[in-house]
Structure formats: structure tokens, C-alpha cells
PDB file of N, CA and C in Angstrom:
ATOM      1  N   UNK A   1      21.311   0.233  11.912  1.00  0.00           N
ATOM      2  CA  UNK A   1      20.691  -1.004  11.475  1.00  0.00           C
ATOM      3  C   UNK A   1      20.194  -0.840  10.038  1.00  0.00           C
ATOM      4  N   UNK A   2      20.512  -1.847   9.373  1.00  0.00           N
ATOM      5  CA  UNK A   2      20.386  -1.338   7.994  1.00  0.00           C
ATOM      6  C   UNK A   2      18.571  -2.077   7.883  1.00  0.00           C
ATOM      7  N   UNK A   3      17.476  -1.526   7.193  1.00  0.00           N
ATOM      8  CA  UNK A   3      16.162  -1.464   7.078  1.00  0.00           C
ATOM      9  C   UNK A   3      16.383  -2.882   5.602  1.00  0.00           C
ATOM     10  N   UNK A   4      15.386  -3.532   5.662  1.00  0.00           N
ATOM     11  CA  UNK A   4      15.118  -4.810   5.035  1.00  0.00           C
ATOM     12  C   UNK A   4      13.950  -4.192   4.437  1.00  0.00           C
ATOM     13  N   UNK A   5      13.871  -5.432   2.789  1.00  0.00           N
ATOM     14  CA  UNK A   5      12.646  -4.727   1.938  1.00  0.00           C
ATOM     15  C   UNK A   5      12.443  -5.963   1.923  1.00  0.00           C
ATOM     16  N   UNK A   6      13.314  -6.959   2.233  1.00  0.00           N
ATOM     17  CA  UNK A   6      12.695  -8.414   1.938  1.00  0.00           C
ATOM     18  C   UNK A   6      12.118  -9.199   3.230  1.00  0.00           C
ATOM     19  N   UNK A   7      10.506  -8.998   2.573  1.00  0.00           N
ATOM     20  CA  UNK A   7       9.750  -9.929   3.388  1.00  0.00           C
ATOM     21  C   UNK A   7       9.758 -11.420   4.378  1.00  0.00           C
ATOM     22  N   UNK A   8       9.510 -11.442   5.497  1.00  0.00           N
ATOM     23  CA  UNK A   8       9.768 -12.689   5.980  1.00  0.00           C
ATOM     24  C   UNK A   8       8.367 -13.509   5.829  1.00  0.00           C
ATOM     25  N   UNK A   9       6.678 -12.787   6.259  1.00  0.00           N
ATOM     26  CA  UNK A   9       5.758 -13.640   6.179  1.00  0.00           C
ATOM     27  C   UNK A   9       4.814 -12.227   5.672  1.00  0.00           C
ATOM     28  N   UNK A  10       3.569 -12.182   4.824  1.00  0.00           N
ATOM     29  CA  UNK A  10       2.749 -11.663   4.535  1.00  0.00           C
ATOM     30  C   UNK A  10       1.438 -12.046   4.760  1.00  0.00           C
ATOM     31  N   UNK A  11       0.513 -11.634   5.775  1.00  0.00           N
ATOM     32  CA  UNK A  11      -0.740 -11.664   5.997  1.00  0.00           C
ATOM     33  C   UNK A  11      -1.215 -10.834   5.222  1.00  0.00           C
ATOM     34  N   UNK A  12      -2.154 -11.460   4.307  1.00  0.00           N
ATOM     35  CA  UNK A  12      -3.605 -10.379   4.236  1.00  0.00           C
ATOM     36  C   UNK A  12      -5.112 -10.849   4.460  1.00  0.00           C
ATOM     37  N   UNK A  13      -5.304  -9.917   4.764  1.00  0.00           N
ATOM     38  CA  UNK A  13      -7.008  -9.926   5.168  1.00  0.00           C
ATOM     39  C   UNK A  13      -7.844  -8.692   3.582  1.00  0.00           C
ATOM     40  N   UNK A  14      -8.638  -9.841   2.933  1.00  0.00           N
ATOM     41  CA  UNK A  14      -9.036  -8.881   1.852  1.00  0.00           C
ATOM     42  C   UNK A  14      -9.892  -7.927   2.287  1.00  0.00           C
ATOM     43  N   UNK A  15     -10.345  -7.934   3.826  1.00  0.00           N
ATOM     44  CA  UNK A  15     -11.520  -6.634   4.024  1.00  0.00           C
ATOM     45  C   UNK A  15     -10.666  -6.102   4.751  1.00  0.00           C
ATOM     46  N   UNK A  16      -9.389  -6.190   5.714  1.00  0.00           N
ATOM     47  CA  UNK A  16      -8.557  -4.940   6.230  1.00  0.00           C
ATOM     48  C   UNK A  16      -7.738  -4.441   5.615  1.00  0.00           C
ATOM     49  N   UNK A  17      -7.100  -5.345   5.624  1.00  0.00           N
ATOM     50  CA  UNK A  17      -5.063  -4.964   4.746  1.00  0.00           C
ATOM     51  C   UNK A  17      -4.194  -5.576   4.864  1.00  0.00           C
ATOM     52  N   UNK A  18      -3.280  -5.619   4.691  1.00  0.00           N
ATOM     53  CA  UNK A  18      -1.805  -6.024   4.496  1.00  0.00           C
ATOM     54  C   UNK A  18      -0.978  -6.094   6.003  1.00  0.00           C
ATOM     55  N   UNK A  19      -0.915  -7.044   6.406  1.00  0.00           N
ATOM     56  CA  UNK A  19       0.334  -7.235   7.615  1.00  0.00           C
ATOM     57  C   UNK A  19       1.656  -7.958   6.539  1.00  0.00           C
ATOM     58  N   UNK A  20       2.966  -7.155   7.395  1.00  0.00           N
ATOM     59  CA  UNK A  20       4.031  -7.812   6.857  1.00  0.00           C
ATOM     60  C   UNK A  20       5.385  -7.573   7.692  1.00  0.00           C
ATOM     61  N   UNK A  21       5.687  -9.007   7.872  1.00  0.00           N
ATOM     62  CA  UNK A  21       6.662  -8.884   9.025  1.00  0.00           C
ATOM     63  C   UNK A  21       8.179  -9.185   8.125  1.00  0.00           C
ATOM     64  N   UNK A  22       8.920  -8.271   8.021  1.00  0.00           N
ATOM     65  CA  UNK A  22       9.955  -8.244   7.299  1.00  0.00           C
ATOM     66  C   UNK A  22      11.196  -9.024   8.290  1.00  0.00           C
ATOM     67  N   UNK A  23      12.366  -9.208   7.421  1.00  0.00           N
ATOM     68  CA  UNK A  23      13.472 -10.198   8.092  1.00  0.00           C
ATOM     69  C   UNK A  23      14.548  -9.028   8.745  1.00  0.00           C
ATOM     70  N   UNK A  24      14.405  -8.190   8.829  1.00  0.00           N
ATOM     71  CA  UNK A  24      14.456  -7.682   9.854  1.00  0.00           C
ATOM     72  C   UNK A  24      14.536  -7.112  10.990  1.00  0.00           C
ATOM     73  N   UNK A  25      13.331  -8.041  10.934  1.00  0.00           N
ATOM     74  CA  UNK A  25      12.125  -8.159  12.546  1.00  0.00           C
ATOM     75  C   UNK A  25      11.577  -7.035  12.522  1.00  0.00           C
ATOM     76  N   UNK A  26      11.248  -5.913  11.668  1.00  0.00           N
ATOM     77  CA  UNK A  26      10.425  -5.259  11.658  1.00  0.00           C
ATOM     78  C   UNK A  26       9.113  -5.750  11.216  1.00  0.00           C
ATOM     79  N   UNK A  27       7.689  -5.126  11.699  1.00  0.00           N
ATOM     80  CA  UNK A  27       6.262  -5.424  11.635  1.00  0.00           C
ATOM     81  C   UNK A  27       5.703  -3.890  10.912  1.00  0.00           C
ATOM     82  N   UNK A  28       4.886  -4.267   9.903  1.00  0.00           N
ATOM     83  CA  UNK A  28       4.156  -3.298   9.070  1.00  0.00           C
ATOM     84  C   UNK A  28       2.814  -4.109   9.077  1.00  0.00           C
ATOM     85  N   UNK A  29       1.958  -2.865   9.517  1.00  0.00           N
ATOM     86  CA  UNK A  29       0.181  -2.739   9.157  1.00  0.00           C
ATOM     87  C   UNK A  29      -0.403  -1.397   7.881  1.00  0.00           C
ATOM     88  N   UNK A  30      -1.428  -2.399   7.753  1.00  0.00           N
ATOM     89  CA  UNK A  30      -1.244  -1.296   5.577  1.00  0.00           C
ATOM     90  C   UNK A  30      -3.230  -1.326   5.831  1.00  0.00           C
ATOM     91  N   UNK A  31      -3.300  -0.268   5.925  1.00  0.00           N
ATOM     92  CA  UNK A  31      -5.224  -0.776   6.161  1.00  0.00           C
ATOM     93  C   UNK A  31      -5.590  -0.441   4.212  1.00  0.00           C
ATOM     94  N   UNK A  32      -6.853  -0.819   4.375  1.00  0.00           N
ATOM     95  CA  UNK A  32      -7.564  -1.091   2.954  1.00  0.00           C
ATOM     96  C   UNK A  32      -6.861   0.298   2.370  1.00  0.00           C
ATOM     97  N   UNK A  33      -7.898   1.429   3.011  1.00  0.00           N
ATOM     98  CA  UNK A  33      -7.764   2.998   1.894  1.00  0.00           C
ATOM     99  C   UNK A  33      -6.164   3.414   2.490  1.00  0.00           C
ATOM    100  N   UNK A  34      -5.291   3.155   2.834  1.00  0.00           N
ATOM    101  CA  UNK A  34      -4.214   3.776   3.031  1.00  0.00           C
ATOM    102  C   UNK A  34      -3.269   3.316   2.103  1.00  0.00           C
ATOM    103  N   UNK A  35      -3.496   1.495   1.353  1.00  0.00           N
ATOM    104  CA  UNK A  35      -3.283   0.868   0.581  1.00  0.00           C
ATOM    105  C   UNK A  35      -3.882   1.395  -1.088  1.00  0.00           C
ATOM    106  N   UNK A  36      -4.817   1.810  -0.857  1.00  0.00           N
ATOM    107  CA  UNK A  36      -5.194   2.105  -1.961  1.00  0.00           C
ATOM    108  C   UNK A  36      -4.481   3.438  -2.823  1.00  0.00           C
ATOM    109  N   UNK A  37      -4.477   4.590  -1.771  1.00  0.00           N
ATOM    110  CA  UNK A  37      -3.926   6.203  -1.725  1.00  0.00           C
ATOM    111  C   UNK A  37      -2.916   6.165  -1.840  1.00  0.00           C
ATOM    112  N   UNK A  38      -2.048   5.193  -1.557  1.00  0.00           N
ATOM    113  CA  UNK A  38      -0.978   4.718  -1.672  1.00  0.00           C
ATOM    114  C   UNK A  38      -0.507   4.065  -3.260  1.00  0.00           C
ATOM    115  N   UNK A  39      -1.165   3.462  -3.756  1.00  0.00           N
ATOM    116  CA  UNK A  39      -1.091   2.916  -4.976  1.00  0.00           C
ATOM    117  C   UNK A  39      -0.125   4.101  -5.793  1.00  0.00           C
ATOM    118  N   UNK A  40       1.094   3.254  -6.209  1.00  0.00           N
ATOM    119  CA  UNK A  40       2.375   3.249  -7.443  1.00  0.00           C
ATOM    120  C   UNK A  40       2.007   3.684  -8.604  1.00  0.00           C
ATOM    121  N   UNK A  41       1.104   3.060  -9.189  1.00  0.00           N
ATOM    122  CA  UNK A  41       0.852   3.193 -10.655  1.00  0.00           C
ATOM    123  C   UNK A  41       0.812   4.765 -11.536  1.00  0.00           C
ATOM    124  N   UNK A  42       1.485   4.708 -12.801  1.00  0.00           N
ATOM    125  CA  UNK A  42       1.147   5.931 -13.517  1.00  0.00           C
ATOM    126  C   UNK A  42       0.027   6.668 -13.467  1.00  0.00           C
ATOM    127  N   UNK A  43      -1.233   5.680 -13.182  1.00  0.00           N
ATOM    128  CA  UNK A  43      -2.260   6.429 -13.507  1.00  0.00           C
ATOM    129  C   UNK A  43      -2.722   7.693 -12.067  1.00  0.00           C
ATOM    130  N   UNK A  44      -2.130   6.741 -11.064  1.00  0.00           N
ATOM    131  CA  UNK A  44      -2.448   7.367  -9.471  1.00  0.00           C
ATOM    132  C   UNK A  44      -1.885   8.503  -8.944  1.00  0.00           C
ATOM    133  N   UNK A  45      -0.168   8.201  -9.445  1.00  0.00           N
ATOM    134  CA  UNK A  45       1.245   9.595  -9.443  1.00  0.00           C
ATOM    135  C   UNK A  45       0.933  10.296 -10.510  1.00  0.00           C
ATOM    136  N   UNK A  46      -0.458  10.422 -11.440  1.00  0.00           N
ATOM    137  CA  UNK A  46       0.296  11.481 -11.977  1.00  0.00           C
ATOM    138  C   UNK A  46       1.430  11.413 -13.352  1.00  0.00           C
ATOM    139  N   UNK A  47       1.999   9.992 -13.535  1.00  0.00           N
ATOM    140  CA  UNK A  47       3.393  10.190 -14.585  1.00  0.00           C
ATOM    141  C   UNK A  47       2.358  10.443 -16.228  1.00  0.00           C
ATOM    142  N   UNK A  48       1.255   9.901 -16.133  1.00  0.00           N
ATOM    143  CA  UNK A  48       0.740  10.201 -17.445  1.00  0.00           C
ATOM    144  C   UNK A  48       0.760  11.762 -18.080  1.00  0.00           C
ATOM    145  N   UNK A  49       1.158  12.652 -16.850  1.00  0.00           N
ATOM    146  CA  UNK A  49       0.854  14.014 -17.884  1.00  0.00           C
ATOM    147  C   UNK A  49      -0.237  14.993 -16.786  1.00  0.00           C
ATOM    148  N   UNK A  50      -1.440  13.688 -16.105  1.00  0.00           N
ATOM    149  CA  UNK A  50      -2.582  14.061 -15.865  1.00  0.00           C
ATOM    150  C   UNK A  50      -2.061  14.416 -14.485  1.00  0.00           C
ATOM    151  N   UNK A  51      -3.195  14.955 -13.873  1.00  0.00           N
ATOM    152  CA  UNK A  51      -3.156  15.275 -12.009  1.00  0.00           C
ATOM    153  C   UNK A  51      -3.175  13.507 -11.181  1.00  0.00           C
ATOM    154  N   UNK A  52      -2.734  13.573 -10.153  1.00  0.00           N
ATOM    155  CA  UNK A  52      -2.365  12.047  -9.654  1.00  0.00           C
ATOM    156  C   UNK A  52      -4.058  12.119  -9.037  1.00  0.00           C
ATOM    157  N   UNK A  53      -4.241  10.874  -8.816  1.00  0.00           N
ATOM    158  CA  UNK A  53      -5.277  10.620  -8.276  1.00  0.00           C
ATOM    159  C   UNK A  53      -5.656  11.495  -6.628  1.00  0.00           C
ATOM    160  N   UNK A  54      -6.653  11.617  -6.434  1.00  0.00           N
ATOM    161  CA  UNK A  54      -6.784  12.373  -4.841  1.00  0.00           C
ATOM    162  C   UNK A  54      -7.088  11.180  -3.808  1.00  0.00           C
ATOM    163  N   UNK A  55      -6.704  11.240  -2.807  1.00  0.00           N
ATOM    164  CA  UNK A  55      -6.963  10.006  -1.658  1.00  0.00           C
ATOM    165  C   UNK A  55      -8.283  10.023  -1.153  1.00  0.00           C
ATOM    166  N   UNK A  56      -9.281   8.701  -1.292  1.00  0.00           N
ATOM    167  CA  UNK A  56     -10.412   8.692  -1.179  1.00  0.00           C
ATOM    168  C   UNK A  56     -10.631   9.839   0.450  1.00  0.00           C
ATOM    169  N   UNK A  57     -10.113  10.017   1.085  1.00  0.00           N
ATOM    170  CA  UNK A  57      -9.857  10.115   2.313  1.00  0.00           C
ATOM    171  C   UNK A  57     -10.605  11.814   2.304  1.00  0.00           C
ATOM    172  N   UNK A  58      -9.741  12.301   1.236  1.00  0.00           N
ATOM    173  CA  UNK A  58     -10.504  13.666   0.940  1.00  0.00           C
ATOM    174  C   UNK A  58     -11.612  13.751   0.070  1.00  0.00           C
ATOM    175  N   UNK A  59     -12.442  12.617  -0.341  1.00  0.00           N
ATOM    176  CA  UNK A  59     -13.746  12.884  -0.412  1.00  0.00           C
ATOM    177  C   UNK A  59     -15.054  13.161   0.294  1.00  0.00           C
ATOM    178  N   UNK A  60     -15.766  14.198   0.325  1.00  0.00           N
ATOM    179  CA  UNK A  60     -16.855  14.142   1.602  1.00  0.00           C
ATOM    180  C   UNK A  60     -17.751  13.601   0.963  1.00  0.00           C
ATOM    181  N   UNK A  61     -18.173  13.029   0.068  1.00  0.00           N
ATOM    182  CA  UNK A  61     -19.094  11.908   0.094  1.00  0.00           C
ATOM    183  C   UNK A  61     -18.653  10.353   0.389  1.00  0.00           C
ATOM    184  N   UNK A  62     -18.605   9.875   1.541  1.00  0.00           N
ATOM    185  CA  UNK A  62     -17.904   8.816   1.092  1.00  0.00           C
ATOM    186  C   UNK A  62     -18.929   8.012   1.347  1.00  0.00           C
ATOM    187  N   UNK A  63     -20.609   8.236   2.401  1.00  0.00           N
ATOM    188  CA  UNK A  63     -21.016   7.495   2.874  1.00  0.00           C
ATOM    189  C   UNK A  63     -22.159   6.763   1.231  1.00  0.00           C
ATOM    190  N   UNK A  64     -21.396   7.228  -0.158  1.00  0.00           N
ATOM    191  CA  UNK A  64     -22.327   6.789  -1.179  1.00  0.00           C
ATOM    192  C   UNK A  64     -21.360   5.941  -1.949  1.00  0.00           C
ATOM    193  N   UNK A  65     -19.940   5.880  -1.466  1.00  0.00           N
ATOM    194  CA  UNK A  65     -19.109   4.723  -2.178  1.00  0.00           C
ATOM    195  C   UNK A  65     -19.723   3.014  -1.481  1.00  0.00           C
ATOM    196  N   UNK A  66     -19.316   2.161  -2.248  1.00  0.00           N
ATOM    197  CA  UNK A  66     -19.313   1.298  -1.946  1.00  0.00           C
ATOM    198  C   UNK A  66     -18.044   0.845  -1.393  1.00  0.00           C
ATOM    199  N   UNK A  67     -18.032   0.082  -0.500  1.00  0.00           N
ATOM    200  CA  UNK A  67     -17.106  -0.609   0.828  1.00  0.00           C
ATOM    201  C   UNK A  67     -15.731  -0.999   0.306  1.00  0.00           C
ATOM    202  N   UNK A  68     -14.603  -0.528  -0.018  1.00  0.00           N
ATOM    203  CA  UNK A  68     -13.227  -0.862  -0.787  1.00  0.00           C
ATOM    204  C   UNK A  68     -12.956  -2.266  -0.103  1.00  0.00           C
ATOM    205  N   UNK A  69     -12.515  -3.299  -1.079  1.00  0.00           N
ATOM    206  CA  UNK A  69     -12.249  -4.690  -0.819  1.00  0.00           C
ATOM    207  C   UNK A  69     -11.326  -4.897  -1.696  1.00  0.00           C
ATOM    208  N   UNK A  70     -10.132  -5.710  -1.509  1.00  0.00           N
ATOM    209  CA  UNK A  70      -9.246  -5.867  -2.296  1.00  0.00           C
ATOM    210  C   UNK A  70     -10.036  -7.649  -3.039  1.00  0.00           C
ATOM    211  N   UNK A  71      -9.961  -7.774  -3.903  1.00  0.00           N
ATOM    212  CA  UNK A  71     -10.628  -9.013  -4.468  1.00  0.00           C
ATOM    213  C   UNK A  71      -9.439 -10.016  -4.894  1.00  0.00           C
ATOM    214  N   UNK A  72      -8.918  -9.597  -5.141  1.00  0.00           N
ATOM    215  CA  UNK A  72      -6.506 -10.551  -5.327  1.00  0.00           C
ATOM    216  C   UNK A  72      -5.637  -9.678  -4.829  1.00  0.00           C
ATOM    217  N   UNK A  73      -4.863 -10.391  -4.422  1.00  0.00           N
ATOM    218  CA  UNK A  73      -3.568 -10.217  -4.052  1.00  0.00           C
ATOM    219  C   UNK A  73      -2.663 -11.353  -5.135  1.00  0.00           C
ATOM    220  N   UNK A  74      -1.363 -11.152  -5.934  1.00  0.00           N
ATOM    221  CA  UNK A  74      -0.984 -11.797  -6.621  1.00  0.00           C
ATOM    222  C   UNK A  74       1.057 -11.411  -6.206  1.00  0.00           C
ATOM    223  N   UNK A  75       1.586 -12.083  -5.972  1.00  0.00           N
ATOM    224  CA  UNK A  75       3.200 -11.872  -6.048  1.00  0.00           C
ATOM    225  C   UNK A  75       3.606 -11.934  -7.774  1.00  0.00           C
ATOM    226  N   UNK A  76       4.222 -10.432  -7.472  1.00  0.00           N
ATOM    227  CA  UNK A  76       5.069  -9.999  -9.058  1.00  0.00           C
ATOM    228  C   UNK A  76       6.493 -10.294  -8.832  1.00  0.00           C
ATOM    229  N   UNK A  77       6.935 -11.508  -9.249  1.00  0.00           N
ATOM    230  CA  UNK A  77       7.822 -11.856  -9.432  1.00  0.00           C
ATOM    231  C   UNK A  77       8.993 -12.441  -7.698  1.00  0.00           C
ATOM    232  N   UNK A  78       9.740 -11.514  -7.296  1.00  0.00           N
ATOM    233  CA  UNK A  78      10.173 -11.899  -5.833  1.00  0.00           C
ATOM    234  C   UNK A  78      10.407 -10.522  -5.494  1.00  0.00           C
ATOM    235  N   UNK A  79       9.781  -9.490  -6.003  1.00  0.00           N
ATOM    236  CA  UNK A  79      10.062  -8.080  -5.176  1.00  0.00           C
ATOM    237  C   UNK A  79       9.054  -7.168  -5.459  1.00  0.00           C
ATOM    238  N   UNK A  80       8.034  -7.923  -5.174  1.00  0.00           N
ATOM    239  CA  UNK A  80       6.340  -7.347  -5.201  1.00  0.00           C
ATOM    240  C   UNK A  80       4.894  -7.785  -5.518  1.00  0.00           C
ATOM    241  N   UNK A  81       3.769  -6.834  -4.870  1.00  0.00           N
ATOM    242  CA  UNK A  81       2.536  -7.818  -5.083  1.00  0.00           C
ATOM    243  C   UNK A  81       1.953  -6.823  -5.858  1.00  0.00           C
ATOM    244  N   UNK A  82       1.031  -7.500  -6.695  1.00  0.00           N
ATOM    245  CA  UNK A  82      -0.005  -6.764  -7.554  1.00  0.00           C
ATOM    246  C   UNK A  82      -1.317  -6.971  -7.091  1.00  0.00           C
ATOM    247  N   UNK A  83      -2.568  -5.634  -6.390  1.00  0.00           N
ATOM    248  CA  UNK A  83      -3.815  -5.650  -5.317  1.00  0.00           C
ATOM    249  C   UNK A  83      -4.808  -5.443  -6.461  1.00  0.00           C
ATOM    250  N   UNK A  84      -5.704  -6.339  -7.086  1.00  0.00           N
ATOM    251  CA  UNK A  84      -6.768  -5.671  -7.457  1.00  0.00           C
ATOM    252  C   UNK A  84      -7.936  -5.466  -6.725  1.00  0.00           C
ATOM    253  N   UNK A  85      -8.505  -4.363  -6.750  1.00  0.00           N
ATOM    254  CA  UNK A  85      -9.304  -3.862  -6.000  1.00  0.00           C
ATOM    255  C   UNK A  85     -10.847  -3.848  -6.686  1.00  0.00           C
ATOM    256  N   UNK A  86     -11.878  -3.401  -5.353  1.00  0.00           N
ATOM    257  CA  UNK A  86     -13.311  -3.389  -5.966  1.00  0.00           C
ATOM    258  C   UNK A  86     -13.535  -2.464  -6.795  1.00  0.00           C
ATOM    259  N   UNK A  87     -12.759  -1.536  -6.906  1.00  0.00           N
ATOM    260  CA  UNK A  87     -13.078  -0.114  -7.285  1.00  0.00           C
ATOM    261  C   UNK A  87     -12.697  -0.462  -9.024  1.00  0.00           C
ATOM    262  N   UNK A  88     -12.210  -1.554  -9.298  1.00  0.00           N
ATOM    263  CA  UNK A  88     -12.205  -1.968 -10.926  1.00  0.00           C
ATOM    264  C   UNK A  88     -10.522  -1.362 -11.147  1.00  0.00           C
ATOM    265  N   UNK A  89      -9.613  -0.961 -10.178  1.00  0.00           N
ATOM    266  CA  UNK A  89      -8.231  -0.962 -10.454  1.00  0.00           C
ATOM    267  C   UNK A  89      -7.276  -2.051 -10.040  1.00  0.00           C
ATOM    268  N   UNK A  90      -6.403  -2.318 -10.512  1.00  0.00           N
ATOM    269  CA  UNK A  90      -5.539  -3.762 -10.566  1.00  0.00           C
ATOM    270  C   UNK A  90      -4.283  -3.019 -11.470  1.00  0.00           C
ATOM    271  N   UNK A  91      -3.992  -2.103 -11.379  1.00  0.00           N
ATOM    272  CA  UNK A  91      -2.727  -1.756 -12.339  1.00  0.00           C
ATOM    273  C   UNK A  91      -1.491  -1.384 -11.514  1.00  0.00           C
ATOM    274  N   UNK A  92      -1.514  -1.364 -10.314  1.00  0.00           N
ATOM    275  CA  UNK A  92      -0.637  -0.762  -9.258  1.00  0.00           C
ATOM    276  C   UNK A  92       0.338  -2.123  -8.664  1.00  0.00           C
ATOM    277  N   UNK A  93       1.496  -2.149  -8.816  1.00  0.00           N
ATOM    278  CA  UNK A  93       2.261  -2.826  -8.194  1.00  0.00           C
ATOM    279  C   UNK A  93       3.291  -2.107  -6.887  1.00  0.00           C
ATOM    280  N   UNK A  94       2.822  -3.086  -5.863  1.00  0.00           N
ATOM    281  CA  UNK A  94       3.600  -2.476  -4.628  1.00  0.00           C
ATOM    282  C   UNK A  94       4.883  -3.601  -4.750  1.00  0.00           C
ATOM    283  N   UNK A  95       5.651  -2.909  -5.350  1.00  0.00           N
ATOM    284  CA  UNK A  95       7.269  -3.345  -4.282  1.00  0.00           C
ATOM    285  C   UNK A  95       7.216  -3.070  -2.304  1.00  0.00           C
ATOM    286  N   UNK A  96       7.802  -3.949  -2.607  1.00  0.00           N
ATOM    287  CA  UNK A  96       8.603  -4.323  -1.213  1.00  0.00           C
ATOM    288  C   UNK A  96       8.780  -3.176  -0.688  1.00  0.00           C
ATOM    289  N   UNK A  97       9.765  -2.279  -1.365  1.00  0.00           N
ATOM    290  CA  UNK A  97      10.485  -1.186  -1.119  1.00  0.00           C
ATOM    291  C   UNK A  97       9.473  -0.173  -1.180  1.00  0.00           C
ATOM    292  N   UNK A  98       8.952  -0.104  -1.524  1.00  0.00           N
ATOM    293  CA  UNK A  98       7.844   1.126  -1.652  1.00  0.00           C
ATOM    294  C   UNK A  98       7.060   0.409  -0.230  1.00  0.00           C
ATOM    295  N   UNK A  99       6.840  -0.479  -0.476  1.00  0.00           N
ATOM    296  CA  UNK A  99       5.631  -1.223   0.611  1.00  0.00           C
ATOM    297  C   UNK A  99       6.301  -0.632   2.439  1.00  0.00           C
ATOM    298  N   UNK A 100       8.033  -1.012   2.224  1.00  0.00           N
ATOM    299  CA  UNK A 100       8.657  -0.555   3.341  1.00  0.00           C
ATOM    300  C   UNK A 100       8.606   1.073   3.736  1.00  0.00           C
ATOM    301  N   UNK A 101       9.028   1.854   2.491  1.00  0.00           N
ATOM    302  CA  UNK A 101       8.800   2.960   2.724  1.00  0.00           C
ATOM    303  C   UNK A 101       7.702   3.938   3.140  1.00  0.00           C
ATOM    304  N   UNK A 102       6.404   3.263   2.942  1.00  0.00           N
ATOM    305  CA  UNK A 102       5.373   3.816   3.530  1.00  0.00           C
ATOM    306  C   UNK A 102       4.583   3.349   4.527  1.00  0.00           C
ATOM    307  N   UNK A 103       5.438   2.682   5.289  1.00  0.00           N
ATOM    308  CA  UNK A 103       5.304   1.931   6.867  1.00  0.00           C
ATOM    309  C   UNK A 103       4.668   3.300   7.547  1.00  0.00           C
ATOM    310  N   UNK A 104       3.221   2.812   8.436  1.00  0.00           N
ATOM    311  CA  UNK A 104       3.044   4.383   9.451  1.00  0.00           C
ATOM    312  C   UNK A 104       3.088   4.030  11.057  1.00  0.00           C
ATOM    313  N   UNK A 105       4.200   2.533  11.044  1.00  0.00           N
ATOM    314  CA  UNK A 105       4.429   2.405  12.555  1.00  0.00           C
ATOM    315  C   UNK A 105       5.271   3.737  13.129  1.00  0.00           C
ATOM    316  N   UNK A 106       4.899   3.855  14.583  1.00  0.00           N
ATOM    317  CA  UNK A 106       5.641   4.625  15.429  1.00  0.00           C
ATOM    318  C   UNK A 106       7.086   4.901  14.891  1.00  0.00           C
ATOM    319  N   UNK A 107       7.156   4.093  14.846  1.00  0.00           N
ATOM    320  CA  UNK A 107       9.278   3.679  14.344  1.00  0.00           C
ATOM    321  C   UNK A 107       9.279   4.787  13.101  1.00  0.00           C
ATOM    322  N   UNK A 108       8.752   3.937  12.531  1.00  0.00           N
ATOM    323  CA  UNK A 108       9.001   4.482  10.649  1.00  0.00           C
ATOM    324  C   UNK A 108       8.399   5.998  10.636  1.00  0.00           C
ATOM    325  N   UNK A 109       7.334   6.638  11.480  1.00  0.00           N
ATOM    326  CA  UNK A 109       7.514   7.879  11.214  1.00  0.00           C
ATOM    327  C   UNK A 109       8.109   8.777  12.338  1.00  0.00           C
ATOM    328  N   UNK A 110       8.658   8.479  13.659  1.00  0.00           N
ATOM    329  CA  UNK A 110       9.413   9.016  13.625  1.00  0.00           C
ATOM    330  C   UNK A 110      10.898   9.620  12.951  1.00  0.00           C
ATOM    331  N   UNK A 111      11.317   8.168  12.199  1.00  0.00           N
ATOM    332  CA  UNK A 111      12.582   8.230  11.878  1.00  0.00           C
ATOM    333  C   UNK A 111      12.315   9.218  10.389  1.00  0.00           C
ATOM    334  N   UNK A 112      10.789   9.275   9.690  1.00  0.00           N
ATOM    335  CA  UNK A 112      10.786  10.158   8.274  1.00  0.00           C
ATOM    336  C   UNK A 112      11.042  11.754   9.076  1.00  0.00           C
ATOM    337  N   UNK A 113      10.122  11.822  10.369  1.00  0.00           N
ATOM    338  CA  UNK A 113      10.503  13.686  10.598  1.00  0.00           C
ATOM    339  C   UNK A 113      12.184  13.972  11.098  1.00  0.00           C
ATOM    340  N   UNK A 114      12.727  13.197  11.427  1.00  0.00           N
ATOM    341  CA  UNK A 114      13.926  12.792  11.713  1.00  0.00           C
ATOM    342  C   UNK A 114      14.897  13.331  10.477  1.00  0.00           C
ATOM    343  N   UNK A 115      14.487  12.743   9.450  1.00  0.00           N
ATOM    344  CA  UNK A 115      15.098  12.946   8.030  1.00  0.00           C
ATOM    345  C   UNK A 115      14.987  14.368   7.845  1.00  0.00           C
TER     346      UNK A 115
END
């Protein structure tokens, strides 16, 4: 079955995350910080030169951050959205394809240890 990057409907919820039910008929759930750790951008991978960003996830202070909220969601063009976030970043564009590829349903990671 060949895997679809093009979206059929996109839910978001700015205090959970991203639902997206692709054509398909596959279903993807994207929570706030998995969305975030996730973030594309030069500044996050690393392409600047610098170390990529670390996933809030491995911080042990977390109970002194304030609460991650995405504040927009915006469609870049017809093959991606741009998330700005509370944390004062907005530079990260998720494609589709990236968005598909880091699916953490049952499905999608069995089939990555598979690979």
C-alpha cells in the first residue's frame, strides 16, 4: 500500500496537538512537546553549524517552564503548516511528509523497526 502525505482533514487543538487523518485512511496524533522536539527548522537540526536543539523531554526542570501552547497554526502553501509556539519560536515548517514520517501510531512504528 503505497503511504499518502496528502492530508484529508486536520484537527488541531492549540493546548494538545495535531490530529490528521490522511487520504489514505490513515489517522495521526502529534501531542504539543512531541510536536515541538520534532520541529524541522535549521535552528532545531542543527544545519546552522551549532548542536540541534535537545527535546524539552530531557530537561529535569520542567516543573519551572511555562505550559507549551501553540498560539497559530498557518498552511504553507499545499504541502505544509507553519506552528508558532509560546516558547517565542515560529520558524519550523512541518511538511506533510515529515508530519507523515514521524507518525508514533502502532502501525507507523512497527513498520520503522521493520525497516
Amino acid at each position: 500500500m503505497t503511504v499518502s502525505t496528502d492530508p484529508e482533514h486536520i484537527a488541531i487543538s492549540k493546548s494538545r496537538g495535531i490530529k490528521i487523518d490522511w487520504k489514505d485512511r490513515h489517522h495521526s496524533e502529534y501531542g504539543m512537546q512531541y510536536l515541538r522536539d520534532k520541529c524541522p527548522c535549521a535552528t532545531c537540526t542543527g544545519a546552522h553549524g551549532t548542536p540541534p536543539r535537545q527535546p524539552e523531554a530531557d530537561n529535569p526542570f520542567q516543573m519551572y517552564k511555562p505550559k507549551l501552547t501553540m498560539l497559530s497554526v498557518e498552511p504553507v502553501g499545499n504541502y505544509a503548516i507553519r506552528i508558532s509556539w509560546s516558547d517565542g519560536h515560529n520558524t519550523g515548517i512541518y511538511s506533510y511528509d515529515h508530519l507523515r514520517h514521524i507518525c508514533q501510531c502502532t502501525e507507523c512504528l512497527a513498520a520503522l523497526r521493520q525497516a
